[in-house]
N, C-alpha and C. Protein backbone atom coordinates (compact mmCIF):
# COMPACT_ATOMS: atom_id res chain seq x y z
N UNK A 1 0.83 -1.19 0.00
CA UNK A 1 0.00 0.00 0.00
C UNK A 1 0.88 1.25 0.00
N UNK A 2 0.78 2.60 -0.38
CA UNK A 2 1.64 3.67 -0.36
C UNK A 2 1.27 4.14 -0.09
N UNK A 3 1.70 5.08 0.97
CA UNK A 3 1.81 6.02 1.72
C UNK A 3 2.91 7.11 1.54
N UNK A 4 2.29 7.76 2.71
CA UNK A 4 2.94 9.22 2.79
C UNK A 4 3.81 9.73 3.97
N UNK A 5 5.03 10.03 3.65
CA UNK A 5 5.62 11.10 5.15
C UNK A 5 6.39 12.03 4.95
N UNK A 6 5.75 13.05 5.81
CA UNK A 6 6.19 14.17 5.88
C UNK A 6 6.63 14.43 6.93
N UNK A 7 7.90 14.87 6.91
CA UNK A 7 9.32 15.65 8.06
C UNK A 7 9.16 17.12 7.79
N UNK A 8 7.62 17.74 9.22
CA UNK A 8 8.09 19.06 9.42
C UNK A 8 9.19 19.80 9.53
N UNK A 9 10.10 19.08 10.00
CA UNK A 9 11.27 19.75 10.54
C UNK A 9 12.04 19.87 8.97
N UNK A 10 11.88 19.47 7.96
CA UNK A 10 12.75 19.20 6.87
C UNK A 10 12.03 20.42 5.71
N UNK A 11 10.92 20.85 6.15
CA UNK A 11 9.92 21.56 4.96
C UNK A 11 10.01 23.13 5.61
N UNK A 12 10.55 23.70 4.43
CA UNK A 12 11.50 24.93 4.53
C UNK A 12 10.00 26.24 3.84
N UNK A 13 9.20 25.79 3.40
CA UNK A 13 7.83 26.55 3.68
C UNK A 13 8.21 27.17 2.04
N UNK A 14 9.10 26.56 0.62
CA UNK A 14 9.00 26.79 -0.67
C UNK A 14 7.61 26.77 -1.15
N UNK A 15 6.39 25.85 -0.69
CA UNK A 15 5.37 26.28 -1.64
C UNK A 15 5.41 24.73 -2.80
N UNK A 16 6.65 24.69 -3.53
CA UNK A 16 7.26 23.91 -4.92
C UNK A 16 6.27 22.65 -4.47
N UNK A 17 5.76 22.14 -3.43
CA UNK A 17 5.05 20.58 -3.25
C UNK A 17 2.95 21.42 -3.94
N UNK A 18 2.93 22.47 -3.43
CA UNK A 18 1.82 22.73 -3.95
C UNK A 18 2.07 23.60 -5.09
N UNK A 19 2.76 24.06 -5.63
CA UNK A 19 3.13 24.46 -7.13
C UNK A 19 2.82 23.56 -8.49
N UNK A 20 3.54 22.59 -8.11
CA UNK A 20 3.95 21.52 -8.74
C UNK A 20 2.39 20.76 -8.64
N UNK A 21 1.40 20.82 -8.19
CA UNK A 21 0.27 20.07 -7.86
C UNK A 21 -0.73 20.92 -8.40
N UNK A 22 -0.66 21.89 -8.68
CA UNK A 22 -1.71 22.78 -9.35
C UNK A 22 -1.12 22.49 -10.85
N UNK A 23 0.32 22.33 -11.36
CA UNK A 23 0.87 22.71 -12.89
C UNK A 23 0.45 21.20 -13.32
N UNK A 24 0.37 20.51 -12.50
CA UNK A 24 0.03 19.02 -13.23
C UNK A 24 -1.43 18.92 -13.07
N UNK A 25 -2.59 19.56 -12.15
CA UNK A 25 -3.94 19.06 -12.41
C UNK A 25 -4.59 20.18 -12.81
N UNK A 26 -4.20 21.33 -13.33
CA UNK A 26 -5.47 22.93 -13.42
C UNK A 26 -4.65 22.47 -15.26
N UNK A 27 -5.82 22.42 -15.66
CA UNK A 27 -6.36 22.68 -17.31
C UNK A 27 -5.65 21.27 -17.63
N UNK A 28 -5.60 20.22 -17.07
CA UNK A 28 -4.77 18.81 -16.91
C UNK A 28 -6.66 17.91 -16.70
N UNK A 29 -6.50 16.96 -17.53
CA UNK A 29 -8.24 16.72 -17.60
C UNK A 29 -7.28 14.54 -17.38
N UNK A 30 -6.86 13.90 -16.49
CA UNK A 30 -6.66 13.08 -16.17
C UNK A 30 -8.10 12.05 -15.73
N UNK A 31 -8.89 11.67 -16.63
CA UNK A 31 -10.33 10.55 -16.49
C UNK A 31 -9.58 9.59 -16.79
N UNK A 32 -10.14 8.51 -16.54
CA UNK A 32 -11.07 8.42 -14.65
C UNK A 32 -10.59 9.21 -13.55
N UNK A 33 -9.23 9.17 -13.32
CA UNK A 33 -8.31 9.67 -12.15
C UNK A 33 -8.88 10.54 -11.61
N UNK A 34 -9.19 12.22 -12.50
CA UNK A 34 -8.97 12.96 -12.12
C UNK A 34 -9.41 13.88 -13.16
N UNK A 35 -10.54 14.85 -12.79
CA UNK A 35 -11.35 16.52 -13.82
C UNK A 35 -10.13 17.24 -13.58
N UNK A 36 -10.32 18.21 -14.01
CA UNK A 36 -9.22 19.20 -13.79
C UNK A 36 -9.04 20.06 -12.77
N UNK A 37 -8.60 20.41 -12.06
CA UNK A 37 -8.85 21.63 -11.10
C UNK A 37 -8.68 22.96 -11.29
N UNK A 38 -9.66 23.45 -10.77
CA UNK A 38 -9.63 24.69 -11.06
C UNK A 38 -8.68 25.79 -10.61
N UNK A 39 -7.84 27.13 -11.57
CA UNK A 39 -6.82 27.81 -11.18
C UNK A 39 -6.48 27.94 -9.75
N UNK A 40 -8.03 28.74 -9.29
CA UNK A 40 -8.06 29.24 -7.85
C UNK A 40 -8.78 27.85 -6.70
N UNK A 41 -8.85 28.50 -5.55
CA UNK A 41 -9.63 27.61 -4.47
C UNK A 41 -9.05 26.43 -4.02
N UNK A 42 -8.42 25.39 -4.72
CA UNK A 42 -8.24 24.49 -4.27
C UNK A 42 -6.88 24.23 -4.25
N UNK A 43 -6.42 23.99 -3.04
CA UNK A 43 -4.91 22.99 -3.00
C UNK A 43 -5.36 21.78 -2.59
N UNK A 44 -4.81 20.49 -3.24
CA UNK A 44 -4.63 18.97 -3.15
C UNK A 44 -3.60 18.66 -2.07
N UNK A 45 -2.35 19.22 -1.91
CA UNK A 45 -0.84 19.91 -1.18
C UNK A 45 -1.07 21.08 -0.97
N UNK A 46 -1.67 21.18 0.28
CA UNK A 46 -1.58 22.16 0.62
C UNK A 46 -0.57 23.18 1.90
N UNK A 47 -0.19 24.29 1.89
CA UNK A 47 0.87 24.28 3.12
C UNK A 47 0.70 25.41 3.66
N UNK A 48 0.31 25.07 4.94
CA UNK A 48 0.27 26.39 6.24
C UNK A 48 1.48 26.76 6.79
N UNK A 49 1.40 28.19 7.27
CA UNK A 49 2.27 28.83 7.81
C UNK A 49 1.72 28.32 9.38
N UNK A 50 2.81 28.02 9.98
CA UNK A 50 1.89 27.68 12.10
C UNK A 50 3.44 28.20 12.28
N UNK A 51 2.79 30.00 12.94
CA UNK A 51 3.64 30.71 13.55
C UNK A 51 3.52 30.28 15.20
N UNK A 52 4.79 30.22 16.00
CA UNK A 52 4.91 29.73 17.14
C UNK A 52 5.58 30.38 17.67
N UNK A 53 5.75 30.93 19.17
CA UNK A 53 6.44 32.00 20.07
C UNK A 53 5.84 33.38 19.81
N UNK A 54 6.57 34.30 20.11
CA UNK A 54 6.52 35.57 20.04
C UNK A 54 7.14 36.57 19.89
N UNK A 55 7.35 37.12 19.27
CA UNK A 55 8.94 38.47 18.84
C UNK A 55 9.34 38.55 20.14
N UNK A 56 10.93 38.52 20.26
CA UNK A 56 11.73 38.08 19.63
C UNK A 56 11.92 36.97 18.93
N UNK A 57 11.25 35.93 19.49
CA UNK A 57 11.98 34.72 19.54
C UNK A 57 10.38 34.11 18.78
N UNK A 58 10.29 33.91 17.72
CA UNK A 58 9.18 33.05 16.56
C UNK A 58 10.09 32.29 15.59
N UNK A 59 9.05 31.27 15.15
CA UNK A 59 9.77 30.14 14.63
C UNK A 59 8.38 30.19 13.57
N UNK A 60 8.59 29.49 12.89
CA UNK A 60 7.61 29.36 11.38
C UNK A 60 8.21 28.40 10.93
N UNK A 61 6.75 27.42 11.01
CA UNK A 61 6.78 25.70 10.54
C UNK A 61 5.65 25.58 9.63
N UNK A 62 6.00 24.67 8.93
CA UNK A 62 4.71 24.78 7.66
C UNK A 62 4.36 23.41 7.62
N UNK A 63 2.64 23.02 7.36
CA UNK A 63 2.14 21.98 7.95
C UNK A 63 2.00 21.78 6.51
N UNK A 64 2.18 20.40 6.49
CA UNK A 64 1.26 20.19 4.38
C UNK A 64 0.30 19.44 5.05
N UNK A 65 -0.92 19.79 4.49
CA UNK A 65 -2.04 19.07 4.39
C UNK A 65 -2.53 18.58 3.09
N UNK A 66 -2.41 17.27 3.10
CA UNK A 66 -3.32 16.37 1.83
C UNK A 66 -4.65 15.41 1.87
N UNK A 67 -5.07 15.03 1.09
CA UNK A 67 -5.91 13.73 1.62
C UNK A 67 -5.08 12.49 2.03
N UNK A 68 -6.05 11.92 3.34
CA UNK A 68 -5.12 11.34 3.97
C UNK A 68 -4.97 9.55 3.27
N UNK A 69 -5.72 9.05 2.19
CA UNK A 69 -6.03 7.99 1.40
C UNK A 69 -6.05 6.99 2.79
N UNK A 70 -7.23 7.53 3.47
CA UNK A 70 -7.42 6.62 4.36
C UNK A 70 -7.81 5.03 4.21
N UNK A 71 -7.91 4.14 4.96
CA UNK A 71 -8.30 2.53 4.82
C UNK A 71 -9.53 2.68 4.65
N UNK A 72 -9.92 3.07 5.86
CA UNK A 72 -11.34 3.05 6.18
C UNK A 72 -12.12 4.98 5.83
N UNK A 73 -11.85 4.99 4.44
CA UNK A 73 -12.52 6.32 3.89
C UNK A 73 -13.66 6.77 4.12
N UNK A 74 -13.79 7.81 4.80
CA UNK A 74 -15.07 8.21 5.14
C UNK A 74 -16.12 8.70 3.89
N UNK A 75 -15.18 8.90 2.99
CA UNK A 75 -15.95 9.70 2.00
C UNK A 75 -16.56 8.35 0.92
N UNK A 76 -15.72 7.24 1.10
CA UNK A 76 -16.15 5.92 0.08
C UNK A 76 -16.93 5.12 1.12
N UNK A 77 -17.47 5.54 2.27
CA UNK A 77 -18.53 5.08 2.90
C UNK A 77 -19.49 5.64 2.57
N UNK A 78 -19.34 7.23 2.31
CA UNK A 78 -20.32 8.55 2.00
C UNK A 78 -20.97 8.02 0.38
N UNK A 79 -20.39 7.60 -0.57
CA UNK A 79 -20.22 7.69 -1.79
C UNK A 79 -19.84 6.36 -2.94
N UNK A 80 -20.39 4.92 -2.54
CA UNK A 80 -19.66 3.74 -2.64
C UNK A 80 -19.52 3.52 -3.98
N UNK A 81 -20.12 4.50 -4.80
CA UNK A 81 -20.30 3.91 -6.15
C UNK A 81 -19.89 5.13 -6.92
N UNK A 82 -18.94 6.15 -6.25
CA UNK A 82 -18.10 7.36 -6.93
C UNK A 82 -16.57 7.51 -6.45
N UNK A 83 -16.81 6.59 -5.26
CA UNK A 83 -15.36 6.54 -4.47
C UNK A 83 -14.60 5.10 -4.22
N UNK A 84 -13.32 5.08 -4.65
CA UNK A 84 -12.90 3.44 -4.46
C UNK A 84 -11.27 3.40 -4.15
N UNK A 85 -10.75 2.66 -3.40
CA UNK A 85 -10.02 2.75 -3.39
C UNK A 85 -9.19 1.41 -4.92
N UNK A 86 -7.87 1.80 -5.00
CA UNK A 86 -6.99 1.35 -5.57
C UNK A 86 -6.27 -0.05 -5.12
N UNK A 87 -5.81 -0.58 -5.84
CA UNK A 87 -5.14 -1.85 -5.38
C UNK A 87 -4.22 -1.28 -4.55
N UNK A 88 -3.17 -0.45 -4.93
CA UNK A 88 -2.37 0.37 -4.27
C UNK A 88 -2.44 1.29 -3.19
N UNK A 89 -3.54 1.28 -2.58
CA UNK A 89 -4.77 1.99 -1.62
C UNK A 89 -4.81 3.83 -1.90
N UNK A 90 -4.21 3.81 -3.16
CA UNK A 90 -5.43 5.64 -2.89
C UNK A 90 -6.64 5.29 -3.19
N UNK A 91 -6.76 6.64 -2.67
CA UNK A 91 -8.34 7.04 -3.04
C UNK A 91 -8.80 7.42 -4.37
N UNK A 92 -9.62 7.06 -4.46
CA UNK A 92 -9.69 8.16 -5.56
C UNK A 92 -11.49 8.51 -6.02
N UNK A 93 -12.06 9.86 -6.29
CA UNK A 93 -13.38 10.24 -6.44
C UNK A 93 -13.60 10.25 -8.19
N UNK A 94 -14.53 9.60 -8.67
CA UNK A 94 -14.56 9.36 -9.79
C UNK A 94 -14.99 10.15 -10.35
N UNK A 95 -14.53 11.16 -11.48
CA UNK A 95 -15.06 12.19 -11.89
C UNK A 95 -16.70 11.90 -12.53
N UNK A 96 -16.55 10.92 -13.24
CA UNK A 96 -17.69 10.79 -13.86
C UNK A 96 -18.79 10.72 -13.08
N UNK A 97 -18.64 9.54 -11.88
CA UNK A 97 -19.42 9.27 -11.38
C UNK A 97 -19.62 10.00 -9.51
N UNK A 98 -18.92 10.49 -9.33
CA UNK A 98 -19.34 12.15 -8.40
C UNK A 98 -19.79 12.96 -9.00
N UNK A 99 -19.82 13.47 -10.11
CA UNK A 99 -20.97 14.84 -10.52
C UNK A 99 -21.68 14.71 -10.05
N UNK A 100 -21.92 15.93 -8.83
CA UNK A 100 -23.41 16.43 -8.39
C UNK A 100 -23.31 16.09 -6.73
N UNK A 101 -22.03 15.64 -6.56
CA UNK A 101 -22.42 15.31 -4.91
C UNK A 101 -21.28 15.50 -3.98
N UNK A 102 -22.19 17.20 -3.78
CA UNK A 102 -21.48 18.07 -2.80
C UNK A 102 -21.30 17.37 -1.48
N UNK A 103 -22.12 16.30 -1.03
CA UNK A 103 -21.72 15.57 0.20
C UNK A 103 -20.59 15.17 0.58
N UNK A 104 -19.84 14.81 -0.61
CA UNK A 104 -18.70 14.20 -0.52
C UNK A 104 -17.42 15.64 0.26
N UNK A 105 -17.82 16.57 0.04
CA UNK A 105 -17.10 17.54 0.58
C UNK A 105 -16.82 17.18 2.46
N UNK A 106 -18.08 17.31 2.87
CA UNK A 106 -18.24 17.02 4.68
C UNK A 106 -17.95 15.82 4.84
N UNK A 107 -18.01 14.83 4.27
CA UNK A 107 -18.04 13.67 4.64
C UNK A 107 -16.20 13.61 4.73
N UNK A 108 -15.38 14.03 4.50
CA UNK A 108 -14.31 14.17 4.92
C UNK A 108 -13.67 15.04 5.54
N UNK A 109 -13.14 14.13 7.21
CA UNK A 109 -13.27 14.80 8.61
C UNK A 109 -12.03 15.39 8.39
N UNK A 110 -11.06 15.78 7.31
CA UNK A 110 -9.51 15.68 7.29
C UNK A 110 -9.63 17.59 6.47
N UNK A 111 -11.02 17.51 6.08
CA UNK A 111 -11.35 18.52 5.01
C UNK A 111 -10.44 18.53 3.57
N UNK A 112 -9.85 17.50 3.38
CA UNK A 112 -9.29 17.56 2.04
C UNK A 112 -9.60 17.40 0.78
N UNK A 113 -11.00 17.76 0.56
CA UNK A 113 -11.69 17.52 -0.33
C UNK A 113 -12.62 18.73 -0.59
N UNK A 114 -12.58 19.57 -1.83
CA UNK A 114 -13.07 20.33 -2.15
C UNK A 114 -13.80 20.56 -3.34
N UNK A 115 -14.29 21.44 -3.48
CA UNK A 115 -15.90 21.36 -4.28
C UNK A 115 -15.80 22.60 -4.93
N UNK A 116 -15.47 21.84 -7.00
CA UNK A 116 -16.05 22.36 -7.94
C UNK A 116 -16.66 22.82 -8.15
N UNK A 117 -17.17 24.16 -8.14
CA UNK A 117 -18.35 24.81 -8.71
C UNK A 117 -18.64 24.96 -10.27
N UNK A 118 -17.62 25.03 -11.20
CA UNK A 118 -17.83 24.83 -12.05
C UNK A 118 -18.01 23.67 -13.01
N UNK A 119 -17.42 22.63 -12.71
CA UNK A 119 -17.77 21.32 -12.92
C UNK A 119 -18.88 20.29 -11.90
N UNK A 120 -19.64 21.07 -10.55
CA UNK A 120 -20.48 20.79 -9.76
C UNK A 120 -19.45 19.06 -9.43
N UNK A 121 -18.29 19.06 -8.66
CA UNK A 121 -17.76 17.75 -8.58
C UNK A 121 -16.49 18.07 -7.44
N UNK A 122 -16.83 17.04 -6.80
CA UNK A 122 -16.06 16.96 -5.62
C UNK A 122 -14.93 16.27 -6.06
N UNK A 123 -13.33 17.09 -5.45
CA UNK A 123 -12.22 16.62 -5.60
C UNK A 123 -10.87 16.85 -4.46
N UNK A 124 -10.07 15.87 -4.79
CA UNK A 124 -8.78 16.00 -4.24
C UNK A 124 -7.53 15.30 -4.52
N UNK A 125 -6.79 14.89 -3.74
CA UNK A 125 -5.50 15.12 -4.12
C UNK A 125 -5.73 12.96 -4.50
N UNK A 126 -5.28 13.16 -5.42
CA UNK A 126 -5.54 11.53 -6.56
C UNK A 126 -3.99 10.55 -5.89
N UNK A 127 -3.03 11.17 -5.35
CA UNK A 127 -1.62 10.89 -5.25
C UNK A 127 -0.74 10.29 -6.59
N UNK A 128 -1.55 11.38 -7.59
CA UNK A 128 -0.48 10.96 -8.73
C UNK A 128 -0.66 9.71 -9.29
N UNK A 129 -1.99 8.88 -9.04
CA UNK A 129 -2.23 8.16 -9.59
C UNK A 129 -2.07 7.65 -11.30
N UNK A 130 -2.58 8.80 -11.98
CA UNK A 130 -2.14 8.66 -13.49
C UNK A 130 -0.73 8.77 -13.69
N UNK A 131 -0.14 9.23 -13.32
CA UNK A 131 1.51 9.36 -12.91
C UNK A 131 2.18 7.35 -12.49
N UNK A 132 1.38 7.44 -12.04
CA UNK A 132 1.68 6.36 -11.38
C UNK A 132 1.80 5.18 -12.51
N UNK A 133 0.60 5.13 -12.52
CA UNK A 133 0.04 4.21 -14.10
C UNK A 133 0.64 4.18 -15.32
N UNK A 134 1.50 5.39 -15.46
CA UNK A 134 2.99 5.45 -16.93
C UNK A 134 4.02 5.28 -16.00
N UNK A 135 4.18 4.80 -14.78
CA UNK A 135 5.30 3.65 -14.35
C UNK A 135 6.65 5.33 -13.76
N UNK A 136 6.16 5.98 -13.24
CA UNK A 136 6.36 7.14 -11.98
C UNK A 136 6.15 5.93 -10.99
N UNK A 137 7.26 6.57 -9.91
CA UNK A 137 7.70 6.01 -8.63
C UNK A 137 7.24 7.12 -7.40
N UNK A 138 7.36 8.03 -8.17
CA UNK A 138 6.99 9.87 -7.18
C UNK A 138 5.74 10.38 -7.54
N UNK A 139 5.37 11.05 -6.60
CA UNK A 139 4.38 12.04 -7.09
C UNK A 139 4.56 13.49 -7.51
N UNK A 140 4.18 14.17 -8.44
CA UNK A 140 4.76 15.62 -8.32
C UNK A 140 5.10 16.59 -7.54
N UNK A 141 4.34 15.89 -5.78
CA UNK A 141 5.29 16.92 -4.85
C UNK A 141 6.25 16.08 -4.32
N UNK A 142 6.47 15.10 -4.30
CA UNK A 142 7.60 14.64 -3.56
C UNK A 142 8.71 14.96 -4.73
N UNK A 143 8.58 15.17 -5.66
CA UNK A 143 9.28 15.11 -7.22
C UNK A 143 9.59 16.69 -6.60
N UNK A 144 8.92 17.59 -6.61
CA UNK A 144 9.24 18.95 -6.52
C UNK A 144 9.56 19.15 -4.81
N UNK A 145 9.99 18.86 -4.15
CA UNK A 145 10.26 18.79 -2.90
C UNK A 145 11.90 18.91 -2.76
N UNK A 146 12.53 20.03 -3.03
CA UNK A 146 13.89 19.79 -2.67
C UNK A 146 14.55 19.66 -1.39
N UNK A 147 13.67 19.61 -0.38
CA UNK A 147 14.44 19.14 0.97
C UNK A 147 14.39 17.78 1.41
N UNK A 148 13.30 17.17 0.74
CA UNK A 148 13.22 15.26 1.12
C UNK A 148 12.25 15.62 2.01
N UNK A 149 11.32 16.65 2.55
CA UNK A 149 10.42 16.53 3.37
C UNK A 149 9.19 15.74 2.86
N UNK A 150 8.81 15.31 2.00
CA UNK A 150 7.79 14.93 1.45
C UNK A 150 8.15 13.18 0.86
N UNK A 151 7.67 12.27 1.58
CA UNK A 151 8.74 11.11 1.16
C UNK A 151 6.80 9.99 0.38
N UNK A 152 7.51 9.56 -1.08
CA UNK A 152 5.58 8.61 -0.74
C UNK A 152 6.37 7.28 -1.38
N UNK A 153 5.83 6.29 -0.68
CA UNK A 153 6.17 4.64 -1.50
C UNK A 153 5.47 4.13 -0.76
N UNK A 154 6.12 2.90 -0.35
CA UNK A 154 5.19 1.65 -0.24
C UNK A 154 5.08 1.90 1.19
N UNK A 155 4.13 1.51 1.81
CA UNK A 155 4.17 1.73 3.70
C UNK A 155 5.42 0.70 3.91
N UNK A 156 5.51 -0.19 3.06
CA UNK A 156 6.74 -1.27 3.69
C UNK A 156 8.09 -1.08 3.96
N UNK A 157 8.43 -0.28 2.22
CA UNK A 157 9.60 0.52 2.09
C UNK A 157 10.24 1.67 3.34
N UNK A 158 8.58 2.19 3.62
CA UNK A 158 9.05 3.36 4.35
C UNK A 158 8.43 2.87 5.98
N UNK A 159 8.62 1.82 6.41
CA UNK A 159 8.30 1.36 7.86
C UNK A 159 9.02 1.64 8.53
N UNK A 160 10.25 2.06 8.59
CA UNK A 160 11.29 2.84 9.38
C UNK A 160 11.35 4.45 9.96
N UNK A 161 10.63 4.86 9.08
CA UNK A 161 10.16 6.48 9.07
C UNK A 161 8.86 6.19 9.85
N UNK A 162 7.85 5.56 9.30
CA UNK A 162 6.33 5.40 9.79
C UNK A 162 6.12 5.24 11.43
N UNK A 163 7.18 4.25 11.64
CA UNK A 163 7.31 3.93 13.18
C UNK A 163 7.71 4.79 14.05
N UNK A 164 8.19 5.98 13.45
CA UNK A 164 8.71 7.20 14.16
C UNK A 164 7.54 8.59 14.33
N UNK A 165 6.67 7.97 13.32
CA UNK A 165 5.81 9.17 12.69
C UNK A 165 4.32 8.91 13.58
N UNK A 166 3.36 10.20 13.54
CA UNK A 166 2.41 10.29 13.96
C UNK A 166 1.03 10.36 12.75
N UNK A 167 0.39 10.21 13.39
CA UNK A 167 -0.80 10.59 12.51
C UNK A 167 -1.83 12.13 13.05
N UNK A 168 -1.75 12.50 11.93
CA UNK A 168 -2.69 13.88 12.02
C UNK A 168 -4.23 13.91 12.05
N UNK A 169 -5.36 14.42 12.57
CA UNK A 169 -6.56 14.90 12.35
C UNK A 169 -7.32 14.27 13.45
N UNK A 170 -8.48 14.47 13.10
CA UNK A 170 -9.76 14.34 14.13
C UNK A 170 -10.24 12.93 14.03
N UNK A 171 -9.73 11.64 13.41
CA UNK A 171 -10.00 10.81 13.01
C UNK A 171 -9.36 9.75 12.94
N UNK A 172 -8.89 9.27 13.98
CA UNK A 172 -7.87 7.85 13.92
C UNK A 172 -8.37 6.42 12.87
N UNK A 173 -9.62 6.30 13.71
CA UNK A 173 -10.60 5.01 12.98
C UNK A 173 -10.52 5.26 11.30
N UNK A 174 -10.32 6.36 11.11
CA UNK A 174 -10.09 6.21 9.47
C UNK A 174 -8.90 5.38 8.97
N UNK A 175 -8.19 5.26 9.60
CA UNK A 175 -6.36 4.64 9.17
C UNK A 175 -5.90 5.28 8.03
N UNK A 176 -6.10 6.59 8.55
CA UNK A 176 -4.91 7.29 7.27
C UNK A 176 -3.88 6.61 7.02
N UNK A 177 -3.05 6.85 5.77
CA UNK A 177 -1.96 6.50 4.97
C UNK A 177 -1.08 7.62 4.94
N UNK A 178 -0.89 8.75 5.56
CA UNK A 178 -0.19 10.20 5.77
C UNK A 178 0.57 10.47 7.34
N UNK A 179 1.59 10.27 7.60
CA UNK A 179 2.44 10.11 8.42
C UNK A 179 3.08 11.37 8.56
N UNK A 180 3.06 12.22 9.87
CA UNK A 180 4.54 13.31 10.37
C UNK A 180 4.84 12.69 10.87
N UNK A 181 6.40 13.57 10.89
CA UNK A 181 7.98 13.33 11.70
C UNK A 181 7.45 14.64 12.00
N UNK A 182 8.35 14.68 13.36
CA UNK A 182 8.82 15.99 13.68
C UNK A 182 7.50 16.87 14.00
N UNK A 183 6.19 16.38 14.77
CA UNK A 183 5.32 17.30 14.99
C UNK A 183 5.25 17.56 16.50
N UNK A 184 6.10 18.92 16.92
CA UNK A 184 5.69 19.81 17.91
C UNK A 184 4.86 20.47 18.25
């Protein structure tokens, strides 16, 4: 199964993991995988500024938030016949067959899933799935990631990192596939 980890301590707050994720899916029409996304509104990779201390002394750490290609998907419980997972366990929301169902937005407790208005279709981050499928090992942000903060392969490969790492959000019982290092 593949997964994800990310080393706060290693992510220098470039942006290049959500750059690189808008230049490959906005006016990029990837079916089944993946509609296109639109210029504005949505990051798939997305990255916060989490300012900490106080002048003098502040520090600035940047959180990436993605979908977490959970086991137990809340949104392919929401949606069984628009949402599926992969042999490889992403997720993925079927363009064709999500048109029209804004539910799928709430139904994920991680909020990584956002809603088309112009194509009326709920989306998010695919993990490079079509990428994947022409025989890519990376995804375009770990590809555009020049510090190694952004690491994705097999959970097996990367069981050494994982065992060190935490899991993020409001939602354990989901079994995300998205792993931090380094969260203070």
């Amino acid at each position: 199964m593949k997964a994800f980890v990310i080393d706060i301590d290693k992510c220098n707050g470039c942006y290049n993991c959500q750059v690189a994720c808008k230049d490959e899916h906005c006016d990029n029409d990837w079916h089944p995988i993946a509609a296109p996304q639109p210029d504005t509104g949505q990051f798939w990779m997305k990255v916060t500024d989490v300012v900490q201390g106080t002048v003098p002394k502040v520090r600035v750490r940047y959180m990436l938030d993605i979908c977490r290609h959970c086991e137990s998907a809340p949104c392919a419980a929401a949606a069984r016949d628009a949402v599926y997972t992969r042999p490889d366990g992403l997720v993925i929301i079927d363009p064709g067959k999500a048109k029209g169902n804004k539910g799928l937005v709430d139904a994920c407790p991680y909020g990584a899933i956002y809603w088309n208005e112009e194509l009326q279709l709920a989306q998010k981050c695919t993990g490079c799935a079509h990428l994947l499928d022409q025989g890519w090992t990376e995804t375009r942000c770990t590809d555009a990631c020049p510090t190694g903060a952004i690491k994705f392969g097999e959970e097996e490969d990367l069981k050494d990192l994982i065992a060190k790492a935490e899991k993020v959000g409001p939602d354990e019982e989901t079994k995300p596939r998205v792993y931090y290092l380094n969260l203070h």
